[in-house]
N, C-alpha and C. Protein backbone atom coordinates (compact mmCIF):
# COMPACT_ATOMS: atom_id res chain seq x y z
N UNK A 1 0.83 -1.19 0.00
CA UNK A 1 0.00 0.00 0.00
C UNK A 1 0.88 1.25 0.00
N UNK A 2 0.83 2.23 -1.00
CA UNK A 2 1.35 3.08 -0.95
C UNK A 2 0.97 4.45 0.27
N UNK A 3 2.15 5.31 0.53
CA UNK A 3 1.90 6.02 1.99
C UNK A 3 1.68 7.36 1.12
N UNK A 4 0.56 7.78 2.05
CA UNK A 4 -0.20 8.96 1.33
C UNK A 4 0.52 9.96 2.40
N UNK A 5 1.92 11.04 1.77
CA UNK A 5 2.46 11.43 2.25
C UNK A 5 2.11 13.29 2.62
N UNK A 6 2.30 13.62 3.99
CA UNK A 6 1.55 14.79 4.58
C UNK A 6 2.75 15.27 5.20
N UNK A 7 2.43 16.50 5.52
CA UNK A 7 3.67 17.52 6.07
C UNK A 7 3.99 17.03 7.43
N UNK A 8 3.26 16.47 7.70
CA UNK A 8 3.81 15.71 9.37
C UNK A 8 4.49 14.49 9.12
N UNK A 9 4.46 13.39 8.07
CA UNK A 9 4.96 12.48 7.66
C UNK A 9 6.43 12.80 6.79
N UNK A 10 6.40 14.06 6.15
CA UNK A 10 7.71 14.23 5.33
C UNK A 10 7.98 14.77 6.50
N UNK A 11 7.83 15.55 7.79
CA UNK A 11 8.70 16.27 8.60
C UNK A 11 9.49 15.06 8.91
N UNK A 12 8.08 13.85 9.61
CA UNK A 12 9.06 13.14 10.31
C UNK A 12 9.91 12.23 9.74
N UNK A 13 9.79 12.26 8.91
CA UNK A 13 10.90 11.32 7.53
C UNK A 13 12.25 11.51 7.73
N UNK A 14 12.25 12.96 7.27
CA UNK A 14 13.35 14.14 7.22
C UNK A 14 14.27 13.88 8.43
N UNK A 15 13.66 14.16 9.75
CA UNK A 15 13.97 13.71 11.70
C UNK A 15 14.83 12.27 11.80
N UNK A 16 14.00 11.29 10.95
CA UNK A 16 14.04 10.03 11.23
C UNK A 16 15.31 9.48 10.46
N UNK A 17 15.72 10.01 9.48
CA UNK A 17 16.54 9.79 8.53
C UNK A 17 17.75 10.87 8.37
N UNK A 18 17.65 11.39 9.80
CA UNK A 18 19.25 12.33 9.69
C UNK A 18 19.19 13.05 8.40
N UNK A 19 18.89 13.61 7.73
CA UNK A 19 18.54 14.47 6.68
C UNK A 19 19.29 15.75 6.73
N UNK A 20 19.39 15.99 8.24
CA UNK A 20 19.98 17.36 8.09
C UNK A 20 18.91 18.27 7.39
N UNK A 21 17.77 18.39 6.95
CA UNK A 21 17.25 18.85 6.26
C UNK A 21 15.61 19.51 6.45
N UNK A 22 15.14 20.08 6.69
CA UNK A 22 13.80 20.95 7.38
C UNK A 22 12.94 21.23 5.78
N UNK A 23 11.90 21.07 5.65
CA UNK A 23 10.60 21.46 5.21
C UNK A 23 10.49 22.89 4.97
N UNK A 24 10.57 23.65 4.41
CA UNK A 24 10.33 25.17 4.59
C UNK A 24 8.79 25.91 4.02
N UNK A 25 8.17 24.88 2.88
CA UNK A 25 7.09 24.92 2.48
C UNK A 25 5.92 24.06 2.39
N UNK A 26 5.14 24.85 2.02
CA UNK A 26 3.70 23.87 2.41
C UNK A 26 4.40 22.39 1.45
N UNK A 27 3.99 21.15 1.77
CA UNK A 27 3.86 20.43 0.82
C UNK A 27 2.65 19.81 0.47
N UNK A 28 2.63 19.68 -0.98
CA UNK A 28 1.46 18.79 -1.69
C UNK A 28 1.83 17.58 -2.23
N UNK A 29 2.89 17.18 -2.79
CA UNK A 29 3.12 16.03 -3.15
C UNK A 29 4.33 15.45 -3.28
N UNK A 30 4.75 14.34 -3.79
CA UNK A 30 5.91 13.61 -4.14
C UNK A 30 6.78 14.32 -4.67
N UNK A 31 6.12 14.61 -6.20
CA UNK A 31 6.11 15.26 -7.13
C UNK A 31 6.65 16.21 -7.03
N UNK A 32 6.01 17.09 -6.28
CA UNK A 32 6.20 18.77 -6.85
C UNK A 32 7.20 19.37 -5.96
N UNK A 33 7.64 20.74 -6.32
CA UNK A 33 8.76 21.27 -5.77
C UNK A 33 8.54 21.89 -4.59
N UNK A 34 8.99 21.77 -3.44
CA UNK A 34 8.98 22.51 -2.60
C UNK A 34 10.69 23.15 -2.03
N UNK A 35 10.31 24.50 -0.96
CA UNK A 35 11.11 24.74 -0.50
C UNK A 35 11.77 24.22 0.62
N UNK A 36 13.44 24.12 0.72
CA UNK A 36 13.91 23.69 1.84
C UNK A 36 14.93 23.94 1.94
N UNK A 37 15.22 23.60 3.38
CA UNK A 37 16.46 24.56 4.02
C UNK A 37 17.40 23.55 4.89
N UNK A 38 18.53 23.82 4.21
CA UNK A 38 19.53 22.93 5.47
C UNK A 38 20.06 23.34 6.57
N UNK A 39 20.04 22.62 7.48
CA UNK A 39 19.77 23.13 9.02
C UNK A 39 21.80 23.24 9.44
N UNK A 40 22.14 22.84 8.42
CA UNK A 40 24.01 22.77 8.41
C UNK A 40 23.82 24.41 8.18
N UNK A 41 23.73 24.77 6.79
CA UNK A 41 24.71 26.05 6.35
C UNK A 41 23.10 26.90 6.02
N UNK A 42 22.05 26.56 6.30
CA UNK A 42 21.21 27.24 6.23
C UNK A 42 20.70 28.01 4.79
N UNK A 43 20.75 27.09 4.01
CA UNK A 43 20.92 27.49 2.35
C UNK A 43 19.61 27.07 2.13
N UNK A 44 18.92 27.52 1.28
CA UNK A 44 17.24 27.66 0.84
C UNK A 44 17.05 27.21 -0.42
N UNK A 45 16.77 26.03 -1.24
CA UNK A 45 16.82 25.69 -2.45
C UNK A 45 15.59 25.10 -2.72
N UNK A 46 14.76 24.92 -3.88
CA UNK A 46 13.70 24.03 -4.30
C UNK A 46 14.23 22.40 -5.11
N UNK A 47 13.15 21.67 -4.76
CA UNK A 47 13.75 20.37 -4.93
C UNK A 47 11.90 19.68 -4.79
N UNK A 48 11.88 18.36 -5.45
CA UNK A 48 10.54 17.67 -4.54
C UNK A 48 10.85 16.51 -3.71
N UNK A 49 10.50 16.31 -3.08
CA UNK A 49 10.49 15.26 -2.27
C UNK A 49 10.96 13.72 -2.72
N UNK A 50 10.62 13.59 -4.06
CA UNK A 50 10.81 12.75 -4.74
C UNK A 50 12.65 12.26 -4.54
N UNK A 51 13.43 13.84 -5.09
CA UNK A 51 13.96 13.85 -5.01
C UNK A 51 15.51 13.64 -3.78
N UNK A 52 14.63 14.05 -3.08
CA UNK A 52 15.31 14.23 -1.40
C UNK A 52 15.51 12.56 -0.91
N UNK A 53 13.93 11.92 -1.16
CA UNK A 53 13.75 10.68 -0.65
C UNK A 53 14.35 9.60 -1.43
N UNK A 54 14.12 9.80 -2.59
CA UNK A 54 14.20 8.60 -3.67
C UNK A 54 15.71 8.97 -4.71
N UNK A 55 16.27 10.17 -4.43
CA UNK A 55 17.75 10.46 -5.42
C UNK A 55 18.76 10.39 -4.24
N UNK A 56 18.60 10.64 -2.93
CA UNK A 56 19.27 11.25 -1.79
C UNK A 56 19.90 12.63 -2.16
N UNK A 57 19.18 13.32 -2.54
CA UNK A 57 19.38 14.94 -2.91
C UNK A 57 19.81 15.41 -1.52
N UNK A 58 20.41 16.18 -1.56
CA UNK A 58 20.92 17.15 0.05
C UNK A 58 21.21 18.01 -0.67
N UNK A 59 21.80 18.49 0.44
CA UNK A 59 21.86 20.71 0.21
C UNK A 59 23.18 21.09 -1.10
N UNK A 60 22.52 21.36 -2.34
CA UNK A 60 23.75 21.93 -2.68
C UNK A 60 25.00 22.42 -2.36
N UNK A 61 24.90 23.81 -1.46
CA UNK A 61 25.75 24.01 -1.22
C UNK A 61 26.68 22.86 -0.27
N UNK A 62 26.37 21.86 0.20
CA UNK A 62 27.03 21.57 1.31
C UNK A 62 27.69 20.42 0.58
N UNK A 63 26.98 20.25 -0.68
CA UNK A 63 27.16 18.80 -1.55
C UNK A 63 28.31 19.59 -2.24
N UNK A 64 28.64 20.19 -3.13
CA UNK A 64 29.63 21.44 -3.36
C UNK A 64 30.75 21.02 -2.66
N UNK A 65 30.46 21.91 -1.51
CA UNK A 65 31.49 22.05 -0.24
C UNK A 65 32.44 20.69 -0.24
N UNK A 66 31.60 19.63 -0.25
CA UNK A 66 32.13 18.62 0.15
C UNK A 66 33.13 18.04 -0.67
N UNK A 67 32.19 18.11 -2.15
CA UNK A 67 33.30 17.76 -3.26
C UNK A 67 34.67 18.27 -3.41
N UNK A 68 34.78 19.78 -2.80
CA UNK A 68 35.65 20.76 -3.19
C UNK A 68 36.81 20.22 -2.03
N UNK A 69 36.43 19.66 -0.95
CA UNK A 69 37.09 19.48 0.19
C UNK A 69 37.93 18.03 0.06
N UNK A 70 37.22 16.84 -1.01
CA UNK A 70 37.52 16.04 -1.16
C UNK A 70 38.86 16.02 -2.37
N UNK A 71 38.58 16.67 -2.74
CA UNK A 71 39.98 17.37 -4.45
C UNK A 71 40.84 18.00 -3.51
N UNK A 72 40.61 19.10 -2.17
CA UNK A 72 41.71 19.56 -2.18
C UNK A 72 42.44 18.59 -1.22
N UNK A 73 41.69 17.70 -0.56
CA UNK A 73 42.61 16.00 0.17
C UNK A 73 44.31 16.21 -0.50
N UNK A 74 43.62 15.77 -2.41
CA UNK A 74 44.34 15.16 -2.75
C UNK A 74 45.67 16.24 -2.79
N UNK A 75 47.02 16.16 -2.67
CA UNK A 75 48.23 16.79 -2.62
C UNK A 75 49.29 16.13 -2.44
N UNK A 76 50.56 16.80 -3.10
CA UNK A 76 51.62 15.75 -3.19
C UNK A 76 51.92 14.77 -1.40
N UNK A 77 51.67 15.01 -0.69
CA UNK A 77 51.94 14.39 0.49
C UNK A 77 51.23 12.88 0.11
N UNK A 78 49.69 12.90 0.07
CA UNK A 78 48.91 12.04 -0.42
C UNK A 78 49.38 11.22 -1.38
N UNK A 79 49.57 11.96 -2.48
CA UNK A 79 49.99 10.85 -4.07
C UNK A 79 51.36 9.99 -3.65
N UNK A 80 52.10 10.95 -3.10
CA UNK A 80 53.30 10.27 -2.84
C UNK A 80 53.28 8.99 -1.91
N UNK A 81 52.49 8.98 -0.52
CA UNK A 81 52.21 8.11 0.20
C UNK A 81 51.01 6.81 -0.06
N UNK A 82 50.18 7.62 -1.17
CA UNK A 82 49.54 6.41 -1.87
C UNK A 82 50.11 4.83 -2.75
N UNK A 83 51.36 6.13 -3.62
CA UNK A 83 52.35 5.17 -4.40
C UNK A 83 52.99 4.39 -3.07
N UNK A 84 53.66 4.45 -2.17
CA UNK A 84 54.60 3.38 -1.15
C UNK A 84 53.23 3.10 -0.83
N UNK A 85 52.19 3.23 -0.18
CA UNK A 85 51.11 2.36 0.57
C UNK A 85 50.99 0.88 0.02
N UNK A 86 50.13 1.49 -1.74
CA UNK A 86 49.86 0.50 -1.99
C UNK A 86 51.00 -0.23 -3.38
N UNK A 87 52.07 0.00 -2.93
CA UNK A 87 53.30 -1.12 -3.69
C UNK A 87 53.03 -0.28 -4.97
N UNK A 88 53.16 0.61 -5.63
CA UNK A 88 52.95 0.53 -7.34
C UNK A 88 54.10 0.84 -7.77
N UNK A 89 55.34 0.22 -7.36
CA UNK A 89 56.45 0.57 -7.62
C UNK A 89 56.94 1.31 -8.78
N UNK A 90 56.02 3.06 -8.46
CA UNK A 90 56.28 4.34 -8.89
C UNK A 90 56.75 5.46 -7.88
N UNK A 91 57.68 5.95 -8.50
CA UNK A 91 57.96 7.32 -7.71
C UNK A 91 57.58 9.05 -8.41
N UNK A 92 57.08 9.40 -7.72
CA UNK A 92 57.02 10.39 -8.63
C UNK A 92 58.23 11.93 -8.58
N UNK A 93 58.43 11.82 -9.90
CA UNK A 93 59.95 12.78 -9.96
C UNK A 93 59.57 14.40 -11.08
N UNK A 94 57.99 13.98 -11.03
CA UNK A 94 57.79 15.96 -11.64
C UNK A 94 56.97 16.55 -10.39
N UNK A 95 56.71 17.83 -10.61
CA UNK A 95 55.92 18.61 -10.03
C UNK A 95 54.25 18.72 -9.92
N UNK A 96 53.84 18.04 -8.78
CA UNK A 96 52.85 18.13 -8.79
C UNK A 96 51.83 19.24 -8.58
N UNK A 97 51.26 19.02 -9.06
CA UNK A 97 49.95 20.35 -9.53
C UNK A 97 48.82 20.06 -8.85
N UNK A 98 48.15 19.35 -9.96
CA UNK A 98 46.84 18.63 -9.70
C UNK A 98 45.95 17.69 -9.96
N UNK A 99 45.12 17.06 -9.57
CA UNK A 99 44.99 15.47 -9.41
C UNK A 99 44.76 15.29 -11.05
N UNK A 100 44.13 16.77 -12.17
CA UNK A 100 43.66 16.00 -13.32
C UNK A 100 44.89 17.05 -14.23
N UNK A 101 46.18 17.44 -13.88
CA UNK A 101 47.39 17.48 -14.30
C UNK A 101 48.02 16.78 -14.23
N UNK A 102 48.89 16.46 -15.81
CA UNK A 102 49.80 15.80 -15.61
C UNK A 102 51.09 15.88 -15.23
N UNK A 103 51.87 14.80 -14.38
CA UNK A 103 53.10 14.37 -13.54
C UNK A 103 54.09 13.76 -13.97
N UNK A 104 55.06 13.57 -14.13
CA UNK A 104 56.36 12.49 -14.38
C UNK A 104 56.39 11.60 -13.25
N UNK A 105 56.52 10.53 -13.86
CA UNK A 105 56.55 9.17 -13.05
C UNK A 105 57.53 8.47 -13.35
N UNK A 106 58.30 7.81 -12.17
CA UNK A 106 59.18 6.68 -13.04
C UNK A 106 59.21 5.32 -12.30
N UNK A 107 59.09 4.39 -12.62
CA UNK A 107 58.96 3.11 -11.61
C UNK A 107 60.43 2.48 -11.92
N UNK A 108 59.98 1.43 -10.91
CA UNK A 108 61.10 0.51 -10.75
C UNK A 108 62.32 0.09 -11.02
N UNK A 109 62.07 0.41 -12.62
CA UNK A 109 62.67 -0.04 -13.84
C UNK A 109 63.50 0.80 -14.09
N UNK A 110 63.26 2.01 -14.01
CA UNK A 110 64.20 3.18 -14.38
C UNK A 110 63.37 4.25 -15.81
N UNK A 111 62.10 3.11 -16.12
CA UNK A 111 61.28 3.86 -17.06
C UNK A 111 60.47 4.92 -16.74
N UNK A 112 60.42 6.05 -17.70
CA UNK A 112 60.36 7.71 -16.58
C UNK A 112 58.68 7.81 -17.96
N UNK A 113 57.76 8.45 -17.41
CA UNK A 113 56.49 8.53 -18.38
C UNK A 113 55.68 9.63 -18.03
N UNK A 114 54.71 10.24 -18.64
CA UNK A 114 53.81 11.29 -17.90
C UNK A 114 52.57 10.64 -17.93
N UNK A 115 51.75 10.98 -16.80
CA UNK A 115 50.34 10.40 -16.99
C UNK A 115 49.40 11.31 -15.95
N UNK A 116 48.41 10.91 -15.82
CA UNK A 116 47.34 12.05 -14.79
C UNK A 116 47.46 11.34 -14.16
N UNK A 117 47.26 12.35 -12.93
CA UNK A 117 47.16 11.74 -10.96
C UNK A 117 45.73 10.95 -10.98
N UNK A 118 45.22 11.19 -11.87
CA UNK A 118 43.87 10.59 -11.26
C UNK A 118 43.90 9.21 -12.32
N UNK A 119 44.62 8.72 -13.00
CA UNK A 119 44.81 7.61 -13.36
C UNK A 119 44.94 6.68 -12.66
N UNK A 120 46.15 7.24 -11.89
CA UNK A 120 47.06 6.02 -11.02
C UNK A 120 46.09 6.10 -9.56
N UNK A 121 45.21 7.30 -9.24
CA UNK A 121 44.23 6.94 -8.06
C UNK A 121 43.36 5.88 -8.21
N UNK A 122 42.39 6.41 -9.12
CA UNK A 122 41.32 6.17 -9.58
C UNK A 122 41.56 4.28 -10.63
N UNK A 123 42.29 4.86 -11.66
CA UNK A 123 42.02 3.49 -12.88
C UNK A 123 43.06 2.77 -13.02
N UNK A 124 44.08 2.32 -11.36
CA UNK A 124 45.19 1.58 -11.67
C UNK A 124 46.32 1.69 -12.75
N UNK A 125 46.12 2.75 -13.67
CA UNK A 125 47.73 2.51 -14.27
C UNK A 125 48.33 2.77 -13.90
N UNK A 126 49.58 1.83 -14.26
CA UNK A 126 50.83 1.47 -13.62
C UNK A 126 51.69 2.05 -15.14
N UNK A 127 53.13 2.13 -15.12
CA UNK A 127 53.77 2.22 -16.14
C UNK A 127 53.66 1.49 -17.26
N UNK A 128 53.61 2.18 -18.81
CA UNK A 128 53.04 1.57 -19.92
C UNK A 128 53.98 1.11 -20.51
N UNK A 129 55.11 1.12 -20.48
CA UNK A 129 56.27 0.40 -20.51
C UNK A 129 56.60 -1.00 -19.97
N UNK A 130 56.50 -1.62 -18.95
CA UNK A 130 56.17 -2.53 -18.14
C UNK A 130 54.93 -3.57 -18.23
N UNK A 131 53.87 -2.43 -18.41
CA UNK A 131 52.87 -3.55 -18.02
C UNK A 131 52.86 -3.73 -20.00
N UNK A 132 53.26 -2.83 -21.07
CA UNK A 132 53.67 -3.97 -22.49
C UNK A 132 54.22 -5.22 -22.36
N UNK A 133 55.51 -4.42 -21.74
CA UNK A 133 56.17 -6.27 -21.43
C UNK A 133 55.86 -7.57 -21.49
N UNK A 134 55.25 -6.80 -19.73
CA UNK A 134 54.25 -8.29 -19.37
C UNK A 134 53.39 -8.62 -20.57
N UNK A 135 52.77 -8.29 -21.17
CA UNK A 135 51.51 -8.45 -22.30
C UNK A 135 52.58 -9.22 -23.22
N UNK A 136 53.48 -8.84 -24.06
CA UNK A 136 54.44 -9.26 -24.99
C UNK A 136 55.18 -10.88 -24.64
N UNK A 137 55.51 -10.74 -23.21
CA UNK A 137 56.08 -12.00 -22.45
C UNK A 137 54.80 -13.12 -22.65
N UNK A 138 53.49 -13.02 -22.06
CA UNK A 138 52.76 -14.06 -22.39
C UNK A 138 52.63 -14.90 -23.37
């Protein structure tokens, strides 16, 4: 049975589900847009319910914020300690910038290459020199 949803039922949704997130306008439906306000940074945006409940929509700005906070993590301290963490027997020997600039790398081998930081985070490459090899050796 579907729940025939009312401003006392989305309040307590909102309560019940850590939402961070307050009601600011009348609501009528699933559907439609209403106003709301995050009780973090106090930012006022339209959205429907639909969205909040069923996308996990939250506060722009704070969704923003967060992203922006998560990019600036990344820095040579990081990349560098990622490479020894997890073994990718690379060092990195250019100047780092930024995660979607490219770096000089050189592994193991003594083979020196440029590639993006967010390669070797994100999509495992390793030196393209090397891992030919291996491919060629099979």
């Amino acid at each position: 049975m579907r729940i025939k949803w009312t401003n006392n039922k989305v309040d307590h949704w909102l309560l019940s589900n850590n939402t961070q997130i307050k009601r600011q306008s009348h609501f009528t439906s699933v559907h439609d847009r209403s106003c709301w306000v995050c009780l973090i940074c106090k930012v006022e945006w339209i959205t429907s319910f639909q969205n909040i409940k069923g996308r996990g929509t939250r506060c722009p700005s704070c969704s923003a914020k967060k992203q922006s906070d998560q990019k600036r993590f990344i820095d040579e301290t990081y990349f560098d300690s990622f490479l020894v963490k997890y073994n990718t027997n690379m060092k990195r020997v250019g100047k780092f910038k930024g995660i979607h600039d490219p770096v000089t790398l050189r592994c193991d081998c003594g083979h020196i290459w440029e590639t993006v930081i967010s390669n070797v985070l994100y999509h495992n490459h390793k030196c393209p020199f090397c891992s030919n090899r291996k491919k060629l050796m099979k």
